[in-house]
Every structure is written in C-alpha cells, then in structure tokens.
C-alpha atoms as a PDB file:
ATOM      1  CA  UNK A   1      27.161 108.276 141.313  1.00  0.00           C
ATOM      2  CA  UNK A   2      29.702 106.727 138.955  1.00  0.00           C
ATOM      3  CA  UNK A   3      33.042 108.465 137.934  1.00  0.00           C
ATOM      4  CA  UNK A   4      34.039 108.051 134.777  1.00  0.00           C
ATOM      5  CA  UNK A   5      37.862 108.283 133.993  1.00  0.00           C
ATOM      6  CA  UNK A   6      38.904 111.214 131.651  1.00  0.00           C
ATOM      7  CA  UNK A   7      42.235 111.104 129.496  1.00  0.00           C
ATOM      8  CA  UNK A   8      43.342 113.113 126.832  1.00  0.00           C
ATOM      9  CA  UNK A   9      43.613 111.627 123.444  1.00  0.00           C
ATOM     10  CA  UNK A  10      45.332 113.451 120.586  1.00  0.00           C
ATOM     11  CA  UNK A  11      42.371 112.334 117.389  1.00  0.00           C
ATOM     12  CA  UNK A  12      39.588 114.472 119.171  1.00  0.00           C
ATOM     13  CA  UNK A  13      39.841 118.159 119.829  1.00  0.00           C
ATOM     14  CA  UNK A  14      37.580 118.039 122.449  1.00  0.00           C
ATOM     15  CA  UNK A  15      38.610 115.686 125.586  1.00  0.00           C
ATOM     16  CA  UNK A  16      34.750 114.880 126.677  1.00  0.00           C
ATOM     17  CA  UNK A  17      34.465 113.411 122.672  1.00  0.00           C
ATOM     18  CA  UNK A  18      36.866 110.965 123.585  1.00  0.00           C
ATOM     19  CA  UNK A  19      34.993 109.832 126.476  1.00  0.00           C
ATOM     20  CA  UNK A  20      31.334 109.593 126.375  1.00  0.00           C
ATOM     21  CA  UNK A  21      29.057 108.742 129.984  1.00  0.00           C
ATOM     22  CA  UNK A  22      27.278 106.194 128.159  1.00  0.00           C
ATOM     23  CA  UNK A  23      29.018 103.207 129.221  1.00  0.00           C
ATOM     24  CA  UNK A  24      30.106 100.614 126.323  1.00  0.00           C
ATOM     25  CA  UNK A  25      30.311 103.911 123.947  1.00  0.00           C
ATOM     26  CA  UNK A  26      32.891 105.397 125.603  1.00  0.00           C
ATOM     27  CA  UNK A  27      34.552 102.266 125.917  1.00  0.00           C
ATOM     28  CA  UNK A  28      34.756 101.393 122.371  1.00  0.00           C
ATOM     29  CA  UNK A  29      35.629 105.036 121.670  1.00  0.00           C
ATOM     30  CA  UNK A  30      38.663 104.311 124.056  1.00  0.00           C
ATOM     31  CA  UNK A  31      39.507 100.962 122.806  1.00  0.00           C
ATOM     32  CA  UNK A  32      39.234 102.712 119.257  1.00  0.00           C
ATOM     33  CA  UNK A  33      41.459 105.341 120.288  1.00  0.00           C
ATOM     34  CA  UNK A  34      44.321 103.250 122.270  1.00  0.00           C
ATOM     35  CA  UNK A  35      44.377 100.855 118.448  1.00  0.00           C
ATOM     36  CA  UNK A  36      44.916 103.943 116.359  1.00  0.00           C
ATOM     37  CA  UNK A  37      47.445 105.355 118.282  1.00  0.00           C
ATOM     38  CA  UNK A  38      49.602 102.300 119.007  1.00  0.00           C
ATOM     39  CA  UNK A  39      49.342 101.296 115.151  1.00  0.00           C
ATOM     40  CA  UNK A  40      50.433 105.166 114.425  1.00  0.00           C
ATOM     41  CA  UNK A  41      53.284 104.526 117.017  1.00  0.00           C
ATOM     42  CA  UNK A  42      54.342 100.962 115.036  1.00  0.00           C
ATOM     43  CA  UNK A  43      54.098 102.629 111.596  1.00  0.00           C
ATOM     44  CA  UNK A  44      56.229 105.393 113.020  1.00  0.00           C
ATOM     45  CA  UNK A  45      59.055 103.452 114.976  1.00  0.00           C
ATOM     46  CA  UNK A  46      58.973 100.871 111.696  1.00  0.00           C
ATOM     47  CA  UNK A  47      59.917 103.462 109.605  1.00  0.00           C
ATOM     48  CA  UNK A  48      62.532 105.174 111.660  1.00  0.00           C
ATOM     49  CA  UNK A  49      64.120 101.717 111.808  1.00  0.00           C
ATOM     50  CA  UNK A  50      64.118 101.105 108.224  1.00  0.00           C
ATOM     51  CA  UNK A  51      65.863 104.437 107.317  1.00  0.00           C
ATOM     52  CA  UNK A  52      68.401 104.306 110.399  1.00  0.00           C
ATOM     53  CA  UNK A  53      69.039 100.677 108.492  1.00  0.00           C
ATOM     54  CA  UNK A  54      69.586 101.959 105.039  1.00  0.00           C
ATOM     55  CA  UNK A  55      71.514 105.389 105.822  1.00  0.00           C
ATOM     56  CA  UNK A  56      74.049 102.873 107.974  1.00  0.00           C
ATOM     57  CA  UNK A  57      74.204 100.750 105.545  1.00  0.00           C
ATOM     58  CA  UNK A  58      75.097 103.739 103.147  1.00  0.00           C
ATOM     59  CA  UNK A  59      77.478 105.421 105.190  1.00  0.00           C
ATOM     60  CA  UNK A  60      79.298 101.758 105.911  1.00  0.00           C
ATOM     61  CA  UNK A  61      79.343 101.454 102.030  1.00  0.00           C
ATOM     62  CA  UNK A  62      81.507 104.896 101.525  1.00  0.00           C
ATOM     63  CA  UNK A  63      83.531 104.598 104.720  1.00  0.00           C
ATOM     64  CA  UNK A  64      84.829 101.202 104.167  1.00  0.00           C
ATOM     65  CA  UNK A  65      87.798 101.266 101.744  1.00  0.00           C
ATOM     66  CA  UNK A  66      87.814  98.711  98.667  1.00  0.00           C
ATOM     67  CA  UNK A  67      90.319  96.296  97.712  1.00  0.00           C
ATOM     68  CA  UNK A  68      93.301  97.108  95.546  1.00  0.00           C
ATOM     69  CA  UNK A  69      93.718  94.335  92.623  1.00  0.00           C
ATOM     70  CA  UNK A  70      97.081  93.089  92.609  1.00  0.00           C
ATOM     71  CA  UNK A  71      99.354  94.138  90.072  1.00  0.00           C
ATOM     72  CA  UNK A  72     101.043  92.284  87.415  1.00  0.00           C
ATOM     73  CA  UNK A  73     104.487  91.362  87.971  1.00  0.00           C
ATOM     74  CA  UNK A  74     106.954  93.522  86.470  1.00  0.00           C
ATOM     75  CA  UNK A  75     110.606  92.994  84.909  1.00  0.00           C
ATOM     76  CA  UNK A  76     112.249  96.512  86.463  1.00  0.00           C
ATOM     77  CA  UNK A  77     110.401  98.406  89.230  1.00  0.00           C
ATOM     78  CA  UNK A  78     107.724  97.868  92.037  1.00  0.00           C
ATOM     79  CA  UNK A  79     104.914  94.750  92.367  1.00  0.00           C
ATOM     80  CA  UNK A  80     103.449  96.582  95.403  1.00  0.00           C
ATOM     81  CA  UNK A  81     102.992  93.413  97.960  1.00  0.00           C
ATOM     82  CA  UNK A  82     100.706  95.081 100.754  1.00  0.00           C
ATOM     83  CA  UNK A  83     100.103  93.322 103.582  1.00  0.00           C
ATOM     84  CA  UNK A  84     102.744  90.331 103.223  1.00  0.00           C
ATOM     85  CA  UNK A  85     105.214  89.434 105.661  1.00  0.00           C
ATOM     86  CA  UNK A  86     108.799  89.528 104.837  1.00  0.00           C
ATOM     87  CA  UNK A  87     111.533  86.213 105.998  1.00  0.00           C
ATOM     88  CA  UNK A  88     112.141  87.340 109.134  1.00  0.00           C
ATOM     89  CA  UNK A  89     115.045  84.917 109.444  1.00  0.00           C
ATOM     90  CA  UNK A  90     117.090  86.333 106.379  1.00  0.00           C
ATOM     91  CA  UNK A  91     120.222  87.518 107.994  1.00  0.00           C
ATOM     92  CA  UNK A  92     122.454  90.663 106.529  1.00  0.00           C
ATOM     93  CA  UNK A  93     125.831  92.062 107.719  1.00  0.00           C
ATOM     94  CA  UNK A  94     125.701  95.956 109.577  1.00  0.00           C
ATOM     95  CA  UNK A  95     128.033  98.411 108.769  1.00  0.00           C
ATOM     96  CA  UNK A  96     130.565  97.090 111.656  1.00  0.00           C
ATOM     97  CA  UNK A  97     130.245  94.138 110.490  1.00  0.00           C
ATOM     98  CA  UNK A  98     127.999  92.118 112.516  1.00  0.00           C
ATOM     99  CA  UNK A  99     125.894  89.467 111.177  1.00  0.00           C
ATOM    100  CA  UNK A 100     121.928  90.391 112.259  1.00  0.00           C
ATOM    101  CA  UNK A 101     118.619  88.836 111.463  1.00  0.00           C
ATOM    102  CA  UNK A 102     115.785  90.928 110.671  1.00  0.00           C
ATOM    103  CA  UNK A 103     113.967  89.904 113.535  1.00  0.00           C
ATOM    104  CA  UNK A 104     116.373  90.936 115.461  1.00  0.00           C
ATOM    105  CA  UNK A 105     116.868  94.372 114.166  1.00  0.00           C
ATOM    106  CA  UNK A 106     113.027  94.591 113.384  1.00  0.00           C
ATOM    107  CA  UNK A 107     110.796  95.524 116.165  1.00  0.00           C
ATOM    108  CA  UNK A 108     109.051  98.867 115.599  1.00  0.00           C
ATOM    109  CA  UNK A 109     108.049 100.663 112.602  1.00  0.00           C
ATOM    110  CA  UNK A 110     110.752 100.504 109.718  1.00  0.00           C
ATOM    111  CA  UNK A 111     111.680 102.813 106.895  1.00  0.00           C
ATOM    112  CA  UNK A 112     113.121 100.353 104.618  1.00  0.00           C
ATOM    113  CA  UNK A 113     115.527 101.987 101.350  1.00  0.00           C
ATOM    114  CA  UNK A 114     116.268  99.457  99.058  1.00  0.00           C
ATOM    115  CA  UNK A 115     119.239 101.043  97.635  1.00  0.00           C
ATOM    116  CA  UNK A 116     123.167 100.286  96.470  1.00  0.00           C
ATOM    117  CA  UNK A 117     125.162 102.540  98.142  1.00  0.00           C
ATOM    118  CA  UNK A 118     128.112 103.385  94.940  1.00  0.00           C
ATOM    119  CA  UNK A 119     124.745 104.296  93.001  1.00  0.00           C
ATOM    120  CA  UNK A 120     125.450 107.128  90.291  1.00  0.00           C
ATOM    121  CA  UNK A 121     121.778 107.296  90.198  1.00  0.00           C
ATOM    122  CA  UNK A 122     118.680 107.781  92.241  1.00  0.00           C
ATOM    123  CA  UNK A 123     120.021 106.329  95.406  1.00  0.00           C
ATOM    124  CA  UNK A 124     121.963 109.104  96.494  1.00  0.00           C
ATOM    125  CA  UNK A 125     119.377 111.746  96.144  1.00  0.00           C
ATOM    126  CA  UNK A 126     116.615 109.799  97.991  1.00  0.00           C
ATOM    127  CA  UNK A 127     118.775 109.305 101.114  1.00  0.00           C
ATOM    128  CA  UNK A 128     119.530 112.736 101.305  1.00  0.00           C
ATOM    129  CA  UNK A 129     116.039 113.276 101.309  1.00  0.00           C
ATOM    130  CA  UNK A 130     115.626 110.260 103.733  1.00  0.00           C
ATOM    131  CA  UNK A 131     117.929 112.295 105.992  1.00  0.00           C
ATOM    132  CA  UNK A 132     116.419 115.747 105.134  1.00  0.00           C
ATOM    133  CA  UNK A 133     113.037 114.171 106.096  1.00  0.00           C
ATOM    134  CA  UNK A 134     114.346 112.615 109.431  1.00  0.00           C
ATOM    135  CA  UNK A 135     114.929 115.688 110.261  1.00  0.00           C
ATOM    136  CA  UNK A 136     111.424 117.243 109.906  1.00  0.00           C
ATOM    137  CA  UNK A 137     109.702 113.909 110.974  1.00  0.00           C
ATOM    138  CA  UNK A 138     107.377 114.798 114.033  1.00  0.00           C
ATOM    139  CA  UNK A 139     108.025 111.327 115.622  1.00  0.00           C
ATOM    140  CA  UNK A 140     111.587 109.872 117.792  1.00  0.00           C
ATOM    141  CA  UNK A 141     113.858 107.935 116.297  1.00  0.00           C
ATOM    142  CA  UNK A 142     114.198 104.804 117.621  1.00  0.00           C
ATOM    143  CA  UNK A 143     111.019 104.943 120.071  1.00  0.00           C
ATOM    144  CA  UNK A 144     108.851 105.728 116.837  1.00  0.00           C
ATOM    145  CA  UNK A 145     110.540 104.192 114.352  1.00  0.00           C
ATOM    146  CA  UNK A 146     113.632 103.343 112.469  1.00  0.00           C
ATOM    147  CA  UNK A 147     115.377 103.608 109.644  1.00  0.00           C
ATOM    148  CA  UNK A 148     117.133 100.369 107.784  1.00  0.00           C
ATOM    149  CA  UNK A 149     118.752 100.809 104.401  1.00  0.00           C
ATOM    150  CA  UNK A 150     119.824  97.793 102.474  1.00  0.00           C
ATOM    151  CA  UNK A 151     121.988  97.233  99.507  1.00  0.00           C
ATOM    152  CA  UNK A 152     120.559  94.522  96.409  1.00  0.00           C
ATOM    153  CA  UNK A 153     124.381  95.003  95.349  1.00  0.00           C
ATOM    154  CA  UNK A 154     125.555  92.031  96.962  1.00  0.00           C
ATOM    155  CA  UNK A 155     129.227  92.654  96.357  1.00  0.00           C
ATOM    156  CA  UNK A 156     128.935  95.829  98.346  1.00  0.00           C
ATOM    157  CA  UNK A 157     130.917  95.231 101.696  1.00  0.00           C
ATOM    158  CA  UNK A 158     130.051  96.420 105.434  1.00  0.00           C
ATOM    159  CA  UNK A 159     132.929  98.968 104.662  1.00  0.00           C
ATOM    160  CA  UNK A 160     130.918 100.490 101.798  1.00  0.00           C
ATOM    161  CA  UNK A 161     128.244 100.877 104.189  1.00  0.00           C
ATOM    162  CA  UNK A 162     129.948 102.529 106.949  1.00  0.00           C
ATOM    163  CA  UNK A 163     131.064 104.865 104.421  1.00  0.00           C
ATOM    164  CA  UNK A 164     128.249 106.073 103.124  1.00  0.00           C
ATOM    165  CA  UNK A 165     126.274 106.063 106.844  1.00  0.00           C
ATOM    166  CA  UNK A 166     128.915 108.523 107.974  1.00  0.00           C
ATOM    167  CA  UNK A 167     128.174 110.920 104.859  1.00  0.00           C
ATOM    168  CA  UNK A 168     124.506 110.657 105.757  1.00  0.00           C
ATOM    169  CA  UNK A 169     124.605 110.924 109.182  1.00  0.00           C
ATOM    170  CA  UNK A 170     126.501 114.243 109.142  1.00  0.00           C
ATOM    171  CA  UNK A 171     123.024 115.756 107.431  1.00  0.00           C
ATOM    172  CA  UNK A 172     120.958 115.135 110.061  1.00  0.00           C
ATOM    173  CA  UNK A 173     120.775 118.345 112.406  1.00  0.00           C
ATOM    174  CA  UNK A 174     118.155 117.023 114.779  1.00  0.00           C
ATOM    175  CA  UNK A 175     119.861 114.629 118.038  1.00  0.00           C
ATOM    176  CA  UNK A 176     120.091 111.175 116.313  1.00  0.00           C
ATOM    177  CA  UNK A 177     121.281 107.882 118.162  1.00  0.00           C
ATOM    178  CA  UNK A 178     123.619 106.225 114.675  1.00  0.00           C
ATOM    179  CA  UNK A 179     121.734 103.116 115.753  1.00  0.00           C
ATOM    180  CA  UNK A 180     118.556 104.267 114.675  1.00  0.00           C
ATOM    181  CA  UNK A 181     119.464 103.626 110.856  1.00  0.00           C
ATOM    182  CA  UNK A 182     121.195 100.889 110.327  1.00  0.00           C
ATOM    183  CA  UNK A 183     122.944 100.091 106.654  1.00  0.00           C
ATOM    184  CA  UNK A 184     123.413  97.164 105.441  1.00  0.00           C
ATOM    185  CA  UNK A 185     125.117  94.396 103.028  1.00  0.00           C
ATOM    186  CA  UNK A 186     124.560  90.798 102.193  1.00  0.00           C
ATOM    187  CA  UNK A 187     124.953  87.900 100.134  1.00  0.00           C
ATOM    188  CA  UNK A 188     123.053  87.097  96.711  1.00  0.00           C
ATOM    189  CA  UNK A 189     120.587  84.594  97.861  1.00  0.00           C
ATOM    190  CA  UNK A 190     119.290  87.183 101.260  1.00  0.00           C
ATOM    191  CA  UNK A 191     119.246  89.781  98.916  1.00  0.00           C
ATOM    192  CA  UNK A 192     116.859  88.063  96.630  1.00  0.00           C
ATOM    193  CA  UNK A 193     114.320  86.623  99.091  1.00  0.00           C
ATOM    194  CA  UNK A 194     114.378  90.094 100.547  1.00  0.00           C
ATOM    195  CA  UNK A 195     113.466  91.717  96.880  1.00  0.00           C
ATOM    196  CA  UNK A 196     111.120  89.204  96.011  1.00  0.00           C
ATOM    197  CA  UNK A 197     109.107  89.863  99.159  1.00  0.00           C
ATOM    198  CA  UNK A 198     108.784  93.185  98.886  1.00  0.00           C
ATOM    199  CA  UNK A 199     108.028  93.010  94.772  1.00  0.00           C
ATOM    200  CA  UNK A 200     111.478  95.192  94.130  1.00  0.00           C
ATOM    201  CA  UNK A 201     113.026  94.227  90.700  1.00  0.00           C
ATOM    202  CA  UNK A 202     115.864  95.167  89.212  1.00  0.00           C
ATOM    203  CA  UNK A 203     118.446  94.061  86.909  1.00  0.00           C
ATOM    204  CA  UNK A 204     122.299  94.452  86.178  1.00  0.00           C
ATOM    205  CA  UNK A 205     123.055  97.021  83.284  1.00  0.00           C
ATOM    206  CA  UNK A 206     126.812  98.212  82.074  1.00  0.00           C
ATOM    207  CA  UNK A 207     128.616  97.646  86.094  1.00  0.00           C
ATOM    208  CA  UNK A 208     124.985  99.468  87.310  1.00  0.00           C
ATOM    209  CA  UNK A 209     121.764  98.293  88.031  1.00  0.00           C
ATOM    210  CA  UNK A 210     118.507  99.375  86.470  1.00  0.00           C
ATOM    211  CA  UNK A 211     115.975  99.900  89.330  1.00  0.00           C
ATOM    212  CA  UNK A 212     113.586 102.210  91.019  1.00  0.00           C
ATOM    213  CA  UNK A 213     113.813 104.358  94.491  1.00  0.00           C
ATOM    214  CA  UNK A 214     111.102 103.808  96.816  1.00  0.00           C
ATOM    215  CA  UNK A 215     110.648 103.299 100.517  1.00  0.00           C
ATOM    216  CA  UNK A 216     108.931 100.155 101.996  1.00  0.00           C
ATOM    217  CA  UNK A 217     107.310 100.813 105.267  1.00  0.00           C
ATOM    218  CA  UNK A 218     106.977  97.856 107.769  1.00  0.00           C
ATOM    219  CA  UNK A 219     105.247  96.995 110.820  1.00  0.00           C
ATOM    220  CA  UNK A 220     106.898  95.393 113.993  1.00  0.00           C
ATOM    221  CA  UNK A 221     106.072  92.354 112.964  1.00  0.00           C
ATOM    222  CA  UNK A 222     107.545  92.656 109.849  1.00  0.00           C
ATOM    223  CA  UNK A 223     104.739  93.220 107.567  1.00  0.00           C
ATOM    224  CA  UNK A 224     104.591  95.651 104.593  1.00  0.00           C
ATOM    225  CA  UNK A 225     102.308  98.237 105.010  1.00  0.00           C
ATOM    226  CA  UNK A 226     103.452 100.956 102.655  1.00  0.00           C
ATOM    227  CA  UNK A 227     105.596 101.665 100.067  1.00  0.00           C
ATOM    228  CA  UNK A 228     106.569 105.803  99.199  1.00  0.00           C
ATOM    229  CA  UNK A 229     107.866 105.912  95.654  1.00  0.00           C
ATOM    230  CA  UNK A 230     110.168 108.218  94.266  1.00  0.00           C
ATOM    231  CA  UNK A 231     112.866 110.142  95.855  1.00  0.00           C
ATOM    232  CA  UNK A 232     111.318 113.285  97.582  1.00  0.00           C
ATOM    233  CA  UNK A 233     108.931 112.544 100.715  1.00  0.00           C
ATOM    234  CA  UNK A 234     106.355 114.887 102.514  1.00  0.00           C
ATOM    235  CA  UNK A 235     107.243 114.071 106.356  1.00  0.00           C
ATOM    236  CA  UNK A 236     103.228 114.440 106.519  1.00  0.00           C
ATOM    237  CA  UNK A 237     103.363 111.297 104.788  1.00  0.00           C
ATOM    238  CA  UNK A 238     105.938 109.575 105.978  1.00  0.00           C
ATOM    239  CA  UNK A 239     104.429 110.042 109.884  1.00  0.00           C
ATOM    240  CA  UNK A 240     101.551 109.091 108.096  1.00  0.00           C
ATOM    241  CA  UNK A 241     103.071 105.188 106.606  1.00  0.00           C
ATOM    242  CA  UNK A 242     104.398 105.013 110.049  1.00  0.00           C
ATOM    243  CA  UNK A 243     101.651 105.704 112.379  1.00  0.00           C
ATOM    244  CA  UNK A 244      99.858 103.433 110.098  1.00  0.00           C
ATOM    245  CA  UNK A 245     102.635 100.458 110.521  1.00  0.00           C
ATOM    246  CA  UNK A 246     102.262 100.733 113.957  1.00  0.00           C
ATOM    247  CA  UNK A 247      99.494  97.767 114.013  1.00  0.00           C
ATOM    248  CA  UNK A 248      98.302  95.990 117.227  1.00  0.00           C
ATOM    249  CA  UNK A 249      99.925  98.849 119.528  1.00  0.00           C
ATOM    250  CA  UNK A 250      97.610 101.743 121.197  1.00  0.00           C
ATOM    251  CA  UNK A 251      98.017 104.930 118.968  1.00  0.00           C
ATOM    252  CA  UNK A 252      97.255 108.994 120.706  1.00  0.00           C
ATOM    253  CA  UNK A 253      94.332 109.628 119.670  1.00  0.00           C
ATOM    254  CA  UNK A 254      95.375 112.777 117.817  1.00  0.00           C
ATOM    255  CA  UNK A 255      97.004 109.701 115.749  1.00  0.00           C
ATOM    256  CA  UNK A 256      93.606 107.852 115.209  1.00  0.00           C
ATOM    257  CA  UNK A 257      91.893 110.816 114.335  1.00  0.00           C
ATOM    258  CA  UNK A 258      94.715 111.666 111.534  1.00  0.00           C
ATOM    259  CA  UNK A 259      94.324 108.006 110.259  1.00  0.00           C
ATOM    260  CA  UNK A 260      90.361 108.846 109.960  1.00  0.00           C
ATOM    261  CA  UNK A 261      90.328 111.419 108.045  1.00  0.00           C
ATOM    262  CA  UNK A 262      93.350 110.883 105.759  1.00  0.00           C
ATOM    263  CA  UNK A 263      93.415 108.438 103.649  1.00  0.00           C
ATOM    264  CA  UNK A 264      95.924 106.871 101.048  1.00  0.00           C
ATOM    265  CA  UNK A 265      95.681 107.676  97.361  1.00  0.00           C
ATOM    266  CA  UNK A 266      97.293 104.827  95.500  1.00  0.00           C
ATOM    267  CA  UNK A 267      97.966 106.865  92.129  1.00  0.00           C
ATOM    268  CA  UNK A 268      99.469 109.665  93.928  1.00  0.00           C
ATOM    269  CA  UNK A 269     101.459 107.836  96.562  1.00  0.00           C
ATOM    270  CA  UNK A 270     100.510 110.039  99.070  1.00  0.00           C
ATOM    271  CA  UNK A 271      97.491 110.618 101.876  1.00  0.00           C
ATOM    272  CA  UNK A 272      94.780 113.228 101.224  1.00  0.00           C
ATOM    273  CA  UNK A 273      92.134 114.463 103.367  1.00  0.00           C
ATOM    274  CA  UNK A 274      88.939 111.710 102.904  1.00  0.00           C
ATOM    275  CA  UNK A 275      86.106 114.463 102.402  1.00  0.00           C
ATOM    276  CA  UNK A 276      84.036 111.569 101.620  1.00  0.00           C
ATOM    277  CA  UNK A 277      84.298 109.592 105.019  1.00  0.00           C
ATOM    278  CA  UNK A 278      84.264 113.000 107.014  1.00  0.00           C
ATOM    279  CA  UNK A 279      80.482 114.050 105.717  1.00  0.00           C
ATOM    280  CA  UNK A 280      79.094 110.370 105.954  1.00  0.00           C
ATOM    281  CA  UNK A 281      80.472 110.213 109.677  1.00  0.00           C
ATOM    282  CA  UNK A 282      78.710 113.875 110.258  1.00  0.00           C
ATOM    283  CA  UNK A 283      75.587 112.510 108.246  1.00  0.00           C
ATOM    284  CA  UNK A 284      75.796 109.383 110.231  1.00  0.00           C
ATOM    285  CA  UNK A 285      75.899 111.190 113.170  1.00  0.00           C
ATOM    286  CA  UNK A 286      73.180 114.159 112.488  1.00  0.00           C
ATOM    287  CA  UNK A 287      70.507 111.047 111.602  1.00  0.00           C
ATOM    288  CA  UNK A 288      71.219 109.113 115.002  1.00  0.00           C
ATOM    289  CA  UNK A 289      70.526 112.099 116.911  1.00  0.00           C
ATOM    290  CA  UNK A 290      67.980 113.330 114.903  1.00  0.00           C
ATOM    291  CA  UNK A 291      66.085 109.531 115.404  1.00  0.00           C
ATOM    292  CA  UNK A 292      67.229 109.744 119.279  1.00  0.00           C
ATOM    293  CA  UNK A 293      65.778 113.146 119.766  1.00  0.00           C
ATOM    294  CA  UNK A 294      62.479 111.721 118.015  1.00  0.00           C
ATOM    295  CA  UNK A 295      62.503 109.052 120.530  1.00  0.00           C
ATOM    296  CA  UNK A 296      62.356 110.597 123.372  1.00  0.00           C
ATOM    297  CA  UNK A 297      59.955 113.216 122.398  1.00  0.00           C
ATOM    298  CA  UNK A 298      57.771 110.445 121.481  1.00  0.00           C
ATOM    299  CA  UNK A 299      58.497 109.140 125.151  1.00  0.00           C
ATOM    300  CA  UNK A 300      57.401 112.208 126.539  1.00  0.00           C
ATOM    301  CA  UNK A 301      54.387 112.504 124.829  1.00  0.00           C
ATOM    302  CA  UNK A 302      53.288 109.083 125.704  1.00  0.00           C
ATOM    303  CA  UNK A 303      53.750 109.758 129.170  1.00  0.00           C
ATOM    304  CA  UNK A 304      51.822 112.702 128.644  1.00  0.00           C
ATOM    305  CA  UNK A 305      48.916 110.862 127.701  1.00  0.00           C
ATOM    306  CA  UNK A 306      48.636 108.464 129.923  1.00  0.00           C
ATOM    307  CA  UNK A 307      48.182 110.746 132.814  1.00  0.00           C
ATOM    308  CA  UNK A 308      44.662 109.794 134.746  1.00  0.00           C
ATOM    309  CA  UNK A 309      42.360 113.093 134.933  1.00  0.00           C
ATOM    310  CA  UNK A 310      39.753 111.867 137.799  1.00  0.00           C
ATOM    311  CA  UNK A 311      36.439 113.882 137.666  1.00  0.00           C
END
C-alpha cells in the first residue's frame, strides 16, 4: 500500500482537498499550492520593503537639519560665521601681562565675550550676566569649559583688564579657579583678524564704539560653533552651546540625548525642544518593530506548514 504525504495548506479548508490519492492530481494540486503561497510571501515581503524604504526615507528627511544661507555682511553687528576656524596663532596680552596665543589658551570649550572693558554700554551688563550665569551653569569650570573675554579696544591695557576681572570675579559665589576666565588686550591688527573671523563689526563713534553684545562659543579646536546674542543667557542654553562645542570628544549620554531632542532655533537664539524629530524617531521606531514582529510571525507560520503529517 502506498502512503501518501499529508500537509496542511492554508487555500483549502479541508486538508484531504489539498492532497488528493490520485497520483499526478495531488501533485499538481501541491505544486499549485507551494506557487501561490511563495508568490503571496514575495508580494508580501516586497511590500513591507518598499514602505520600511519610504517611511526611512521620510523620517531621515525631518530629522536631518537644513542648511542656514549665509548672511550678508553687515557694517555694525553680527555676520554669524558657523563652523569656521578662528587664527589660532593670533597672540593677545592676559591681564598680568603675559603675551599668549590662542592655541595656547584654547583647548576646551570657550565662552568667548567680545567686549571693551571702559564700555558705558552693553558690555557691562552682559558680563554680569556672564558671571551670574557661571554661577548657575551645571558644568566645571575649567574641566568643562572656559571663559575668555577680549577687548576690540585696542588701546585698552592688561591693567584695564585686571581691573575689571577683579570686579567680576567678586560676583561669582560658586568655587572658581581666576584662571578659568581669562581677559584680555591686544594690538589693532590681532584684534581685527580676531573680529573678522568671527563676523563681529563695529565701528568708533564720539571716544565709544558702536557694536553689539553677543557670545561666540568655540570648540577645542578653535572652531565657532555658536554665537548667544544679547546680554541675558538661559544657563540651559549656554550648557547647551557648550556641550555642543565639545566636538570629537565622548559626551554622557544624558548629554547626547539633550542634543537629540533640543535643537537650535536661529531666530530666537536659543534651543527648543524638536517635537518634530522626537515623533519621527517614535514613528521610526513603532514601524521597525511593527515589520519585525510581522517577520517572525510569518517565520512561524512557515514553519508551521511545513511540518510532515505521515498517514
């Protein structure tokens, strides 16, 4: 007596239909059986591919920040120049009076105040608030970063600037090494190259200057990275610039999760929550486990089916 194989096969609701005793009938049954189900299984994995393709290529379409254009060049205020390096040989005199290079004195993340220190202006308000925001700054000074303020008044002297680092100094409440914001002075032509890099103009106007207050946040290497306009500062975005400066070097990853999900707003100077990149990651991450768990319950069920009933 011949045995003839049984299997179950999902297009017949009765198992013996898919399987006749009559020899070449039941094998074209199977055969016609085993084609429709692995053309099902193409169709199926096709289109699972296609739309894991285009819902990537969605998500990597709202995650990936766009270019800024550059701005025009301006007579009086800030030509943001983001990403540029600045002369690392341009040397400028401390407050003691020792002549330093920036890349000496440059070699973690760096606050950088642009700033003449006799200023009846803006300058004095926005390094009180430098100080007031040292102070809150969840980060240490000088493992962290550090703070360098230079004067564009080249005809302020290294005894200006030990003035006026005293008077600051004296704010800060938290412990602070003096060494961890340095003040400085030099000649016309350092001051300029340093200006130009950073797109800071000003001009001369009655014994003052005409000029803006910002911050310019640089990396270790010396690269701009941010610049904080105006002359009061969230610490929240000041850690922020900084964490962000620190390029090339391992952050916590309570850092790179911060740097995720907040981005910079360029009209408001300031970094907001990106809603946007948060649901496209969740999305992202709902539709690759929603494919995966359709993968393997397709593996099951294929394993399923090709267990051999013997009669």
């Amino acid at each position: 007596m011949n045995f003839i194989e049984k299997k179950y096969y999902p297009y017949h609701s009765d198992p013996d239909l898919a399987c006749r005793q009559t020899g070449s009938s039941g094998e074209e049954s199977f055969i016609k059986n085993e084609k429709d189900s692995s053309v099902v299984s193409l169709l199926q994995n096709d289109i699972s591919f296609h739309i894991l393709s285009l819902l990537i290529l969605l998500m990597m379409t709202i995650i990936v920040p766009q270019h800024l254009f550059a701005q025009k060049k301006i007579e009086v205020g800030i030509d943001e120049k983001l990403g540029n390096t600045l002369p690392m040989d341009l040397t400028f005199q401390t407050s003691e009076g020792k002549t330093v290079a920036l890349k000496d004195i440059i070699n973690k993340p760096t606050l950088i105040a642009l700033v003449y220190y006799e200023c009846p202006g803006v300058c004095n308000p926005m390094q009180n608030e430098l100080a007031w925001t040292i102070d809150k700054l969840q980060l240490e000074p000088g493992k962290d970063f550090q703070v360098v303020s230079i004067s564009f008044d080249f005809t302020e002297t290294p005894e200006v600037a030990a003035k006026w680092k005293r008077n600051y100094l004296m704010t800060i409440k938290r412990k602070f090494d003096p060494s961890n914001w340095l003040f400085l002075t030099g000649d016309s032509l350092n001051v300029h190259k340093l200006t130009e890099a950073c797109g800071f103009y000003f001009k001369p106007a009655d014994k003052q200057f005409v000029h803006a207050a910002t911050l310019v946040t640089v990396s270790p290497q010396g690269k701009i990275s941010r610049y904080l306009l105006g002359t009061d500062f969230n610490p929240f975005d000041v850690k922020m610039a900084l964490l962000e400066a620190e390029s090339g070097k391992t952050n916590p990853t309570i850092a790179k999760v911060l740097q995720f999900c907040f981005s910079y707003d360029p009209s408001g100077r300031q970094y907001t929550l990106n809603i946007t990149r948060i649901i496209g990651t969740v999305m992202l991450l709902g539709v690759g486990i929603f494919l995966g768990v359709l993968v393997l319950k397709k593996k099951k069920t294929n394993k399923n089916e090709g267990v051999e009933i013997n009669a």
